[in-house]
N, C-alpha and C. Protein backbone atom coordinates (compact mmCIF):
# COMPACT_ATOMS: atom_id res chain seq x y z
N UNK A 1 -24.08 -21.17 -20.32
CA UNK A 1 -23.04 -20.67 -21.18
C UNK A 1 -22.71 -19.23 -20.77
N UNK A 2 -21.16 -19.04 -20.81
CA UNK A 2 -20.66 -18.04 -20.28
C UNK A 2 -20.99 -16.51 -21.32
N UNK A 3 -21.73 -15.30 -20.76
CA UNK A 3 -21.62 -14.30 -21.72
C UNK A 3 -20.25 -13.89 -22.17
N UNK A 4 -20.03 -13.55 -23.41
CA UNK A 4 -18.47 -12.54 -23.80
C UNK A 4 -18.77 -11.39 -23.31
N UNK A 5 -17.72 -11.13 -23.10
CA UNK A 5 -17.91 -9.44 -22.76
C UNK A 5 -16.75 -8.43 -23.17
N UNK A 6 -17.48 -7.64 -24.08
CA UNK A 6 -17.25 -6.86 -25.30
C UNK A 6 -17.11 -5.95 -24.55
N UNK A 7 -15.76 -5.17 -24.78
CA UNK A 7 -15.20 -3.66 -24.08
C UNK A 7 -14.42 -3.16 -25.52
N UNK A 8 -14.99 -1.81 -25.39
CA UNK A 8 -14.31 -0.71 -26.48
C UNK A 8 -13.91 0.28 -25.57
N UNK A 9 -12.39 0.48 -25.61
CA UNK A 9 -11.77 0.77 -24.92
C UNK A 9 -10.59 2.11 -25.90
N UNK A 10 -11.21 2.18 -27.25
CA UNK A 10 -10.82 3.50 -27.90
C UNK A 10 -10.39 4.76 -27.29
N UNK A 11 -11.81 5.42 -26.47
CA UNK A 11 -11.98 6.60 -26.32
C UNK A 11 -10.98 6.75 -24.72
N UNK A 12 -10.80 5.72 -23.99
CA UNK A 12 -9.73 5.41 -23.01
C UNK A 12 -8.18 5.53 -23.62
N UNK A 13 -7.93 5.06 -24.57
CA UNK A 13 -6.45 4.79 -25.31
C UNK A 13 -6.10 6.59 -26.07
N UNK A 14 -7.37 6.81 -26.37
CA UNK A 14 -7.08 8.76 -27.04
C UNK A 14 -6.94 9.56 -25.54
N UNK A 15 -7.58 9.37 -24.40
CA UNK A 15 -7.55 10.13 -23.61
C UNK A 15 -6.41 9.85 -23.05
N UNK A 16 -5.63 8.68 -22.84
CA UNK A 16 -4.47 8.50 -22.17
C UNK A 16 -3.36 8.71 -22.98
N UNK A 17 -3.27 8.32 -24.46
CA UNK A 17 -2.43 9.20 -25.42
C UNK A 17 -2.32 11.07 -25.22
N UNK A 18 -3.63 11.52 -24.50
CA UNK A 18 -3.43 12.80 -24.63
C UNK A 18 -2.78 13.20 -23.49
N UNK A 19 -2.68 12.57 -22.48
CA UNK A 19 -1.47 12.92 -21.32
C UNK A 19 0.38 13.02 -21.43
N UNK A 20 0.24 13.86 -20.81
CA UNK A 20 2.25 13.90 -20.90
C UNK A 20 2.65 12.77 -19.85
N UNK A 21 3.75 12.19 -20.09
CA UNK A 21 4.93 11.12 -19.84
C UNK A 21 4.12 10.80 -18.32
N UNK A 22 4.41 12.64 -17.81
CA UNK A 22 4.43 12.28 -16.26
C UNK A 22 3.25 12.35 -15.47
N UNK A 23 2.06 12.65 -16.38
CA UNK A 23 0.62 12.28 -16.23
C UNK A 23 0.12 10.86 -16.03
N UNK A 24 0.46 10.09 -17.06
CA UNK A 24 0.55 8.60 -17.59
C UNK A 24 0.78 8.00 -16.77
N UNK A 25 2.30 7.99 -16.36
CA UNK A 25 2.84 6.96 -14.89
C UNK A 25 2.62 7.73 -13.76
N UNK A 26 1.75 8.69 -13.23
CA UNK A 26 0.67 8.71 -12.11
C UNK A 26 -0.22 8.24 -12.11
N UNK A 27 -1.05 7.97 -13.17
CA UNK A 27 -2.29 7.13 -13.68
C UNK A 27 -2.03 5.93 -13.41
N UNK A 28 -1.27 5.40 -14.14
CA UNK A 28 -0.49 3.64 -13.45
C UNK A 28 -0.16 3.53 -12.31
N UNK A 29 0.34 4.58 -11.60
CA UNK A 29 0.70 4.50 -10.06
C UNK A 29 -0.56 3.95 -9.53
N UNK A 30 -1.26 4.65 -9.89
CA UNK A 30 -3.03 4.91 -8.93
C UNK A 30 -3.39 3.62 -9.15
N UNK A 31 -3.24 3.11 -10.39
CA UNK A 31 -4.02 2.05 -10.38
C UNK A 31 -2.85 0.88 -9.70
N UNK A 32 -1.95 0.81 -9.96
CA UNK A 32 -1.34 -0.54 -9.12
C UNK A 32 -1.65 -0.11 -7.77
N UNK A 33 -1.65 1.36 -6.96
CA UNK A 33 -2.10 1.76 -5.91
C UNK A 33 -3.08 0.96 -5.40
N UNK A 34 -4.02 1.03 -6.07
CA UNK A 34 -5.33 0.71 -5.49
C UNK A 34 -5.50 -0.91 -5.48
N UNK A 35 -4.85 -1.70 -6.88
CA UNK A 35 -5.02 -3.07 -7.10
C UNK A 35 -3.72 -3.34 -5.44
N UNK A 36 -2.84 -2.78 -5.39
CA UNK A 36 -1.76 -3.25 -4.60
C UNK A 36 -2.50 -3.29 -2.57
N UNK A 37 -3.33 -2.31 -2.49
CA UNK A 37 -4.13 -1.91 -0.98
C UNK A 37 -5.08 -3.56 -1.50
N UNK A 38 -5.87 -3.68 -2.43
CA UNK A 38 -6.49 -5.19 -2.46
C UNK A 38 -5.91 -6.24 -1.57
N UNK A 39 -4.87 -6.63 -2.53
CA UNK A 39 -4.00 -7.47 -1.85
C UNK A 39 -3.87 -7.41 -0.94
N UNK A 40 -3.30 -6.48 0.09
CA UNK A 40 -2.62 -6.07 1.32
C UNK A 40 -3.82 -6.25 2.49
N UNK A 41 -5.10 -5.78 2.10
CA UNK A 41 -6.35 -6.27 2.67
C UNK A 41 -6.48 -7.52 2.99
N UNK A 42 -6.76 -8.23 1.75
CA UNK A 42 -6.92 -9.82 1.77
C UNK A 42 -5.45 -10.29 3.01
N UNK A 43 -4.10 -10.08 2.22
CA UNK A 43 -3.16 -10.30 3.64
C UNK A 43 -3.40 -10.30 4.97
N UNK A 44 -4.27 -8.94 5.79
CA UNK A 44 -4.58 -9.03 6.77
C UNK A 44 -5.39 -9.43 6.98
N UNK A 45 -6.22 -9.89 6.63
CA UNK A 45 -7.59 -10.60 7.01
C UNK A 45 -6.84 -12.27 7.22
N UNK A 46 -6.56 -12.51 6.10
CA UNK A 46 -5.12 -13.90 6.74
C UNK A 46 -4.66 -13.86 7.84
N UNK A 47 -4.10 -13.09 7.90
CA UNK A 47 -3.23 -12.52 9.12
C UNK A 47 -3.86 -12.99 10.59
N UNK A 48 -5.31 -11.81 10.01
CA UNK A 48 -6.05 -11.89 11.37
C UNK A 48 -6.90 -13.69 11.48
N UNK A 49 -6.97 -13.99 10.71
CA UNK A 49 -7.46 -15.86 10.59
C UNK A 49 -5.92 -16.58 11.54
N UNK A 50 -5.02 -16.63 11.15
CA UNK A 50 -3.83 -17.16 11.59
C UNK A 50 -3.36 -17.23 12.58
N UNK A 51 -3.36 -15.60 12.94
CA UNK A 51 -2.52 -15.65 14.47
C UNK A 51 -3.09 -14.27 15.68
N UNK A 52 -2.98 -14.48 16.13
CA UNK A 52 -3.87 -13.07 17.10
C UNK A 52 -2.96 -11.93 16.84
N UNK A 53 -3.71 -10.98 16.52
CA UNK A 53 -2.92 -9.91 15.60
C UNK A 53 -3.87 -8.92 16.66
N UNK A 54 -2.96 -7.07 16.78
CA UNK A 54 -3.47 -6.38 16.56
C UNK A 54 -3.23 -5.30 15.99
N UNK A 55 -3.70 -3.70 15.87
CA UNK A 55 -3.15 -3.09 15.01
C UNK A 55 -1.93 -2.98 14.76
N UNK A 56 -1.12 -2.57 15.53
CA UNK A 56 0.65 -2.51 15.12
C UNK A 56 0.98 -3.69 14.66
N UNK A 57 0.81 -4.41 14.58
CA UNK A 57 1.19 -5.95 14.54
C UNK A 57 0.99 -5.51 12.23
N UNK A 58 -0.92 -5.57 12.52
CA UNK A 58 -1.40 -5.43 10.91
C UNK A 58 -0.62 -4.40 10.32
N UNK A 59 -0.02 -3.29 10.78
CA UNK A 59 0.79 -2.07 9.84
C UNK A 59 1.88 -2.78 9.75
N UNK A 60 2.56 -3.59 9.67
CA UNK A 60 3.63 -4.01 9.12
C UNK A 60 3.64 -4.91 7.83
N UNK A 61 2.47 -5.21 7.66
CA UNK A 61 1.78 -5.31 6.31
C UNK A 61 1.97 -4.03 5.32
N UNK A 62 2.77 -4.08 4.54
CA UNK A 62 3.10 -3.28 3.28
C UNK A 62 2.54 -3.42 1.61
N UNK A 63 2.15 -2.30 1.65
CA UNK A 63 1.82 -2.45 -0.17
C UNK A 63 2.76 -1.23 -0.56
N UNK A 64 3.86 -2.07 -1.60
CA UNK A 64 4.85 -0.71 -2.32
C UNK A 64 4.77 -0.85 -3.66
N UNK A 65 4.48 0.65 -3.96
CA UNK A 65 4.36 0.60 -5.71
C UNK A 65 5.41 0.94 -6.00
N UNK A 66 6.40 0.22 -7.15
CA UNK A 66 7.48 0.81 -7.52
C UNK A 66 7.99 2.16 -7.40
N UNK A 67 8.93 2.67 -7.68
CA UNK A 67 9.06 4.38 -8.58
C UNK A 67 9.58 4.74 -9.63
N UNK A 68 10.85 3.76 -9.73
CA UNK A 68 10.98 3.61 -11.42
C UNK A 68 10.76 2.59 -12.86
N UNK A 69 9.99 1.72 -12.04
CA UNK A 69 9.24 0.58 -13.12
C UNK A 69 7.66 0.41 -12.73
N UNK A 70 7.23 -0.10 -13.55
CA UNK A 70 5.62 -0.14 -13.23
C UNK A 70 5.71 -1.50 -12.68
N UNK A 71 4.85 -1.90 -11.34
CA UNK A 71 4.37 -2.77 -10.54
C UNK A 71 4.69 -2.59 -8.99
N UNK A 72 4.18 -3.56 -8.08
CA UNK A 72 3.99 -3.52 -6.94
C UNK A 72 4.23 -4.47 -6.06
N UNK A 73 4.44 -4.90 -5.19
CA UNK A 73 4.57 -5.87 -4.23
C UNK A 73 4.21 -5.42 -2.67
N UNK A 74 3.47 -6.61 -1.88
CA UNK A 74 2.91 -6.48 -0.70
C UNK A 74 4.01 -7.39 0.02
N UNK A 75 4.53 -6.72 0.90
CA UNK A 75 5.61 -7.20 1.83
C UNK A 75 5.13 -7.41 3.03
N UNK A 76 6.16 -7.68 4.25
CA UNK A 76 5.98 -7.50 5.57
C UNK A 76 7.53 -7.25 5.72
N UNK A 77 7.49 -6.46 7.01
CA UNK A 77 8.60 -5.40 7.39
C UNK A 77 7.70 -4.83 8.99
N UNK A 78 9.11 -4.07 9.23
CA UNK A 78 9.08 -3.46 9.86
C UNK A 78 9.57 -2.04 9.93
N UNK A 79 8.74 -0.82 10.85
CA UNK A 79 9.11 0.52 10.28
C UNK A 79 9.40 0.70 11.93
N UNK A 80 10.93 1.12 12.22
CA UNK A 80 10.94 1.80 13.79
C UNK A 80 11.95 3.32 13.41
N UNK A 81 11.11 4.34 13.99
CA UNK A 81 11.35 5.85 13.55
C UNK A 81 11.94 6.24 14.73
N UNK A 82 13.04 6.98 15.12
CA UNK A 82 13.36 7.64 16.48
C UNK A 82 12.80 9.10 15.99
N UNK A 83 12.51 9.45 17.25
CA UNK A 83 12.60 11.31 17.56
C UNK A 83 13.74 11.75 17.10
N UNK A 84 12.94 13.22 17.02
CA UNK A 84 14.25 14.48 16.35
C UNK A 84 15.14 14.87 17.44
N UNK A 85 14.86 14.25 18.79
CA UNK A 85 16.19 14.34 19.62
C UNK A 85 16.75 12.86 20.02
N UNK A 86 16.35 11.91 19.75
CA UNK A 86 16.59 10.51 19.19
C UNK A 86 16.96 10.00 20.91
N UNK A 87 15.85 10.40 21.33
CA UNK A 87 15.44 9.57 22.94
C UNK A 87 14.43 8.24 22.59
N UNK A 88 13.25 8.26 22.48
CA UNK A 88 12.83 7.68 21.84
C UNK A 88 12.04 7.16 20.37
N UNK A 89 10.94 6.31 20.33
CA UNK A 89 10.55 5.71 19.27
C UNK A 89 8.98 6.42 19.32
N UNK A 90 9.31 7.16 18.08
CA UNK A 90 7.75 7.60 17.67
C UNK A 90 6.84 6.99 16.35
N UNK A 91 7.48 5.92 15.72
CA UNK A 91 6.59 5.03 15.39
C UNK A 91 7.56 3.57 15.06
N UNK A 92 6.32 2.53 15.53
CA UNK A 92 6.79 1.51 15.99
C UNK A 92 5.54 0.78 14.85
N UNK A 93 5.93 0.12 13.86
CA UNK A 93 5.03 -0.93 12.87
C UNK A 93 5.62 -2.57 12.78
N UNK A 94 4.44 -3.35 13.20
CA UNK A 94 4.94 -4.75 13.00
C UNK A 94 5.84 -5.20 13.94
N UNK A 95 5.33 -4.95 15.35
CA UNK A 95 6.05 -5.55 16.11
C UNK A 95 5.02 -5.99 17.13
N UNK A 96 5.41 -6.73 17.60
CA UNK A 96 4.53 -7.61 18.72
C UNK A 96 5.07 -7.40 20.39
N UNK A 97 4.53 -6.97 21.32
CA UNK A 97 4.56 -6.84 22.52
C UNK A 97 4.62 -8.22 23.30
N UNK A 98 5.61 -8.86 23.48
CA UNK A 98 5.47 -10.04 24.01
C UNK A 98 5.34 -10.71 25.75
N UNK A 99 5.35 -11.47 26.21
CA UNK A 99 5.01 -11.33 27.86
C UNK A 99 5.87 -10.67 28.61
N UNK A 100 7.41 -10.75 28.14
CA UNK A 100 8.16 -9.55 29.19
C UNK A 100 7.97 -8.30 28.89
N UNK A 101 7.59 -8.08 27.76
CA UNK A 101 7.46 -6.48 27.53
C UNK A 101 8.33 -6.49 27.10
N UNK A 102 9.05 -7.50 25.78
CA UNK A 102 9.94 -7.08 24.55
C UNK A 102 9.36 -6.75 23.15
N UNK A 103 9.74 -5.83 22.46
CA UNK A 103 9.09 -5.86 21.42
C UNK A 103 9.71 -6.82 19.97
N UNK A 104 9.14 -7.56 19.85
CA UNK A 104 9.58 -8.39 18.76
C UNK A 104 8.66 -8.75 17.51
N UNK A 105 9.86 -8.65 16.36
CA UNK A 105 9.24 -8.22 14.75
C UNK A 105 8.55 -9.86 13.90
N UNK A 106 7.39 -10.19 14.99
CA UNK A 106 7.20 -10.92 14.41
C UNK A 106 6.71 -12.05 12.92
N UNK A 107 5.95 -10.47 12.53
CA UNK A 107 5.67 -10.69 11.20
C UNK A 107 6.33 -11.66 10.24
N UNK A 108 7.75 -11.50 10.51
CA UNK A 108 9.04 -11.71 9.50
C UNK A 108 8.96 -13.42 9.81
N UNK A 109 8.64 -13.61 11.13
CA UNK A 109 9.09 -14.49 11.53
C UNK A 109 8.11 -15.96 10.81
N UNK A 110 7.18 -14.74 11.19
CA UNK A 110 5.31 -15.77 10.89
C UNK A 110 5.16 -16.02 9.49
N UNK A 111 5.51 -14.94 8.95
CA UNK A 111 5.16 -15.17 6.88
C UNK A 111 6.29 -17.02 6.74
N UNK A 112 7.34 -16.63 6.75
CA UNK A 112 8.15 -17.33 6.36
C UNK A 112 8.74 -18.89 7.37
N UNK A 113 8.24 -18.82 8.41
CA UNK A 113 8.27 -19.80 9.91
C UNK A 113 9.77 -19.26 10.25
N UNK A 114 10.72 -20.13 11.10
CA UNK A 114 11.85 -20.12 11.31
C UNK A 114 12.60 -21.74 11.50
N UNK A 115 13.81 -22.02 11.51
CA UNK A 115 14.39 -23.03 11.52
C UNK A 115 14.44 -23.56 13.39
N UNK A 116 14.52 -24.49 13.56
CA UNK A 116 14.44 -25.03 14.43
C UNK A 116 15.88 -24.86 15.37
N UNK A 117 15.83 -24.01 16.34
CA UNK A 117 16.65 -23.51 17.46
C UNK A 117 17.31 -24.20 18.16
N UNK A 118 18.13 -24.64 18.91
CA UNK A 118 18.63 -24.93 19.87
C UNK A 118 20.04 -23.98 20.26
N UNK A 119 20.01 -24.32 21.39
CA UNK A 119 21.37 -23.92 22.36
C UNK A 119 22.73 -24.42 21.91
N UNK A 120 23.84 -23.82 21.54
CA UNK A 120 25.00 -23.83 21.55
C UNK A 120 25.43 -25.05 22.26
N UNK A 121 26.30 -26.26 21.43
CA UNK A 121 26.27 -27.50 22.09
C UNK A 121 27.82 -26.84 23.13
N UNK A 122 28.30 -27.42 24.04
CA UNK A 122 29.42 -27.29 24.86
C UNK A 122 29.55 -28.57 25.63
N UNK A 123 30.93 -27.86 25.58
CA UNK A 123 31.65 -28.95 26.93
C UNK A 123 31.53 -28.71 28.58
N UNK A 124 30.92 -29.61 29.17
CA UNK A 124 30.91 -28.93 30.72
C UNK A 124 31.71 -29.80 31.53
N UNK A 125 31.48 -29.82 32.62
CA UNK A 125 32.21 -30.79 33.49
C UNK A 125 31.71 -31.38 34.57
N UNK A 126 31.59 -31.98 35.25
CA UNK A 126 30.95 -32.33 36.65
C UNK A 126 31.77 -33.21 37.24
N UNK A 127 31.75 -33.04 39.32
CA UNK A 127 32.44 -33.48 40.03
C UNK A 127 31.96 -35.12 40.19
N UNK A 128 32.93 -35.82 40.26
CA UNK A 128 33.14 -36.88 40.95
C UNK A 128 33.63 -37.15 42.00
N UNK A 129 33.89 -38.31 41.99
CA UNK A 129 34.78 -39.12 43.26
C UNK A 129 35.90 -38.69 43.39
N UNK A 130 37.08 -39.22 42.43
CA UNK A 130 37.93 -38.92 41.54
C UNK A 130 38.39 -37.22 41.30
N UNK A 131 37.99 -36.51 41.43
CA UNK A 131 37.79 -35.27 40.66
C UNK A 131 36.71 -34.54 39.62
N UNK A 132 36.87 -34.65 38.90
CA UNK A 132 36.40 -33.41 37.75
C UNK A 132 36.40 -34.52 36.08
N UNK A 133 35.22 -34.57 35.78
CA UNK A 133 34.97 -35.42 34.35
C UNK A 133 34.72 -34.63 33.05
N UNK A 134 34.88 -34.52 32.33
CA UNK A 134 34.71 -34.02 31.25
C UNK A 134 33.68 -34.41 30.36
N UNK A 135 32.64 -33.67 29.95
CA UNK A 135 31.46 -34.10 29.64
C UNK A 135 30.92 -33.44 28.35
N UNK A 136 30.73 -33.94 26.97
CA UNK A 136 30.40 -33.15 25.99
C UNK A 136 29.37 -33.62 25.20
N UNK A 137 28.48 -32.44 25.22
CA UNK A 137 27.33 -31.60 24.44
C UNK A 137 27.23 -31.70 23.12
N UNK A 138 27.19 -32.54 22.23
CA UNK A 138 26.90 -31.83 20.96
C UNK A 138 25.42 -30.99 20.85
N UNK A 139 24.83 -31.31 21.17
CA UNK A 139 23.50 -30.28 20.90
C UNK A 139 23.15 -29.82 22.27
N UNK A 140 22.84 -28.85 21.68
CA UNK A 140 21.79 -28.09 22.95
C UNK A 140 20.84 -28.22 23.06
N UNK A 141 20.32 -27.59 24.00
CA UNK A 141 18.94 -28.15 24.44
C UNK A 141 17.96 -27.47 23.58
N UNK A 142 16.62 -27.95 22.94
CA UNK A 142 15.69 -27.47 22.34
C UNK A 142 15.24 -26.52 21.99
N UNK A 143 14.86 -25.42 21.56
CA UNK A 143 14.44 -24.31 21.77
C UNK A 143 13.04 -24.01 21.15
N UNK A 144 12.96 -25.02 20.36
CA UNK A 144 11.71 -24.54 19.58
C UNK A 144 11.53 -24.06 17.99
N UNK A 145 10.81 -23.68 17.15
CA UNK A 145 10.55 -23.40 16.25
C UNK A 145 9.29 -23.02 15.72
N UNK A 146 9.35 -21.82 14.78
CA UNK A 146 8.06 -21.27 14.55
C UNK A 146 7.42 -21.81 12.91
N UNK A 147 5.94 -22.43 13.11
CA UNK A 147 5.94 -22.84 11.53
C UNK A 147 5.69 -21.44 10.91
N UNK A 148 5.60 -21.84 9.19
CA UNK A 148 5.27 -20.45 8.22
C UNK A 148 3.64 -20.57 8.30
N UNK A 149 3.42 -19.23 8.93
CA UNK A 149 1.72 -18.78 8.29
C UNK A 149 1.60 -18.61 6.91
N UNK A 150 2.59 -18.11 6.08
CA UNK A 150 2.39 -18.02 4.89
C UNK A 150 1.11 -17.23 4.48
N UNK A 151 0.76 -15.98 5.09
CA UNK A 151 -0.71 -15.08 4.81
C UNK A 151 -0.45 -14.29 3.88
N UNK A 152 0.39 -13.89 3.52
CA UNK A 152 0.67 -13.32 2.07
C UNK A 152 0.48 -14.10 0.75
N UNK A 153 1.19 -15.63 0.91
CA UNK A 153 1.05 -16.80 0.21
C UNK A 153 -0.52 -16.97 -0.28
N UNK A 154 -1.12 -17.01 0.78
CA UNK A 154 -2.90 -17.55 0.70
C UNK A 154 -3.43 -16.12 0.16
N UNK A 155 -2.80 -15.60 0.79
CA UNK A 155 -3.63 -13.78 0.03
C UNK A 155 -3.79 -13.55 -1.86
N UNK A 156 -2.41 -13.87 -2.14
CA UNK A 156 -2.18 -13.98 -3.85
C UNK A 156 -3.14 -15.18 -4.10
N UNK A 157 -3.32 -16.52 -3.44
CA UNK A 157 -3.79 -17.53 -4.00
C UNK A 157 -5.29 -17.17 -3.95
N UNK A 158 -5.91 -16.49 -3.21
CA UNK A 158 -7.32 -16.03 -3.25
C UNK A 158 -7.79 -14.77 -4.26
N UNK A 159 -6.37 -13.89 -4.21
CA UNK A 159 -7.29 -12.50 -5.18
C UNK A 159 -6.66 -12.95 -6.63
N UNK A 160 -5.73 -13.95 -6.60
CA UNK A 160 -4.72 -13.55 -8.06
C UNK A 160 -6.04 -14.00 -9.21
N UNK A 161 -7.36 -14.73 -9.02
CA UNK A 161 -8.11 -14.88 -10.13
C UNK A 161 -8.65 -13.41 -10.54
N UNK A 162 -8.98 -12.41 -9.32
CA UNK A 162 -9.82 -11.39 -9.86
C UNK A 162 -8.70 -10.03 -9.85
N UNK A 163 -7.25 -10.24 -9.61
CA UNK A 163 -6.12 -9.26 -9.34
C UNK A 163 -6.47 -8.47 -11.16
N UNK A 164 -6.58 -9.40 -12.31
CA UNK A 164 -6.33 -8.77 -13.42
C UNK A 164 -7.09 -7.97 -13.63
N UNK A 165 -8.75 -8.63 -13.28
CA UNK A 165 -10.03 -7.84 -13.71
C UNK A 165 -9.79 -6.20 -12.83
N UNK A 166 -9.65 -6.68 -11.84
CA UNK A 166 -9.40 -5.24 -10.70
C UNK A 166 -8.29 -4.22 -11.54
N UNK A 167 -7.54 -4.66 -11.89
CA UNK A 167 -6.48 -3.83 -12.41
C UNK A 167 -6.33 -2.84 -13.46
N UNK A 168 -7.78 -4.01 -14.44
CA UNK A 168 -7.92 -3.53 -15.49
C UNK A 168 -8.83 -1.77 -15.29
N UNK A 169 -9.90 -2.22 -13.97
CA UNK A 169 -10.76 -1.93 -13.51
C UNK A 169 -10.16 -0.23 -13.04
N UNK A 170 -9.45 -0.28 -12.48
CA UNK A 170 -8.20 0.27 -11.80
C UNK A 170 -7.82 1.27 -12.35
N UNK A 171 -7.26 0.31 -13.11
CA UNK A 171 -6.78 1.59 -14.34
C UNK A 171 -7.65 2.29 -15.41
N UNK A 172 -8.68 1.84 -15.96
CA UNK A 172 -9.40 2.49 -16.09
C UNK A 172 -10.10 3.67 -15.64
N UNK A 173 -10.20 3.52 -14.18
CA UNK A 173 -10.39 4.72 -13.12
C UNK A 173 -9.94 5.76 -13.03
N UNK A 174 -8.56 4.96 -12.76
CA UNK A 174 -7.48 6.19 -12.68
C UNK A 174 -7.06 7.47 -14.24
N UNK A 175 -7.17 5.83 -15.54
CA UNK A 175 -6.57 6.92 -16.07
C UNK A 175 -7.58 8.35 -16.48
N UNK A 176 -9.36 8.11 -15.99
CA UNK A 176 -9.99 8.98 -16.63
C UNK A 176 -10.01 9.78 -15.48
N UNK A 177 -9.57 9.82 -14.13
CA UNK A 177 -9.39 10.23 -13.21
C UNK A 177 -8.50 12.02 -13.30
N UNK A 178 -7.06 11.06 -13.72
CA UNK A 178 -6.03 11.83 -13.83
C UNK A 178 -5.97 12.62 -15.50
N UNK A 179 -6.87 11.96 -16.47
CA UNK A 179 -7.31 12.90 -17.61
C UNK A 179 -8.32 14.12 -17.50
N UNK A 180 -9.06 13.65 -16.32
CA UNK A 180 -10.04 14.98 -16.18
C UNK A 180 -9.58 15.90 -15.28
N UNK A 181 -8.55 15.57 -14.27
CA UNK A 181 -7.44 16.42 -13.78
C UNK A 181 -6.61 17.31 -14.29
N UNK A 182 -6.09 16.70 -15.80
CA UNK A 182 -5.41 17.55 -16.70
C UNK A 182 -5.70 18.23 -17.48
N UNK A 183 -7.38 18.29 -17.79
CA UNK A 183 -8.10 18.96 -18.50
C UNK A 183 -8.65 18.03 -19.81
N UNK A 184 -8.08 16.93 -19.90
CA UNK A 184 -7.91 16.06 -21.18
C UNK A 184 -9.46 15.60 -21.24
N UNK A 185 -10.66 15.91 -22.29
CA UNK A 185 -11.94 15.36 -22.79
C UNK A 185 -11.58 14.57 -24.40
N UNK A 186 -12.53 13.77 -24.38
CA UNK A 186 -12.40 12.98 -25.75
C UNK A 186 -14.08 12.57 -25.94
């Protein structure tokens, strides 16, 4: 039989009442902060199970905490920065180095798979006897398709049982964190 577990959580609710507006939603920041890097962890560790990853590849893994509503979401993206004389690229996130030496954003591609490719159908022609025949393409030739890794997918499905406890956890941290920052005792 499962223990209850009894939390008095008073002397937390006076200390966070005693913060101003913009104390408060730094405290919440911190804590979706920290619950939101969870997630984003578990993601890459998916990541790295799935597909041969290496670092640049894993920084395109995102955890963003709102700024004007409370919550968070772990994305994938890509971040490409030019220089202050805009020759080249001084940071490059979530892209993959591929055999010619193109860089391509694969992340985007891998979370979600892609639809199945082919070539532009056309009309061509070829010589005969006769002359010149007219010959038409509806499809093109194959190209391929990428399935969905879906590592973000499996990431929520593994932490979302302990996402609340952490959060609660979280915030708790933070808010006595950012109360003893402000001077606030209870």
């Amino acid at each position: 039989m499962a223990k209850a577990l009894e939390y008095d959580d008073s002397q937390l609710q006076k200390m966070f009442a005693e913060l101003d507006e913009k104390a408060q939603a730094k405290a919440l920041k911190g804590a979706f902060r920290a619950t939101a890097n969870l997630l984003k962890r578990s993601a890459i560790q998916n990541l790295r199970s799935s597909i041969r990853s290496d670092r640049d590849l894993e920084k395109g893994v995102r955890a963003l905490v709102f700024k004007k509503r409370l919550g968070f979401r772990v994305t994938v993206g890509t971040v490409l920065r030019k220089s202050k004389d805009k020759t080249h690229y001084t940071t490059k996130k979530g892209f993959h180095l591929n055999r010619q030496g193109l860089e391509k954003p694969v992340l985007i591609w891998a979370e979600d798979g892609t639809k199945e490719r082919r070539l532009k159908g056309s009309r061509g022609s070829h010589r005969t006897k006769r002359g010149f025949r007219k010959r038409y393409l509806f499809n093109g030739a194959y190209r391929g398709r990428m399935r969905a890794y879906e590592f973000i997918v499996k990431a929520k499905q593994q932490t979302g049982p302990q996402i609340t406890q952490t959060m609660q956890e979280n915030l708790r941290k933070s808010v006595e964190k950012t109360a003893k920052k402000y001077g606030c005792t209870v």
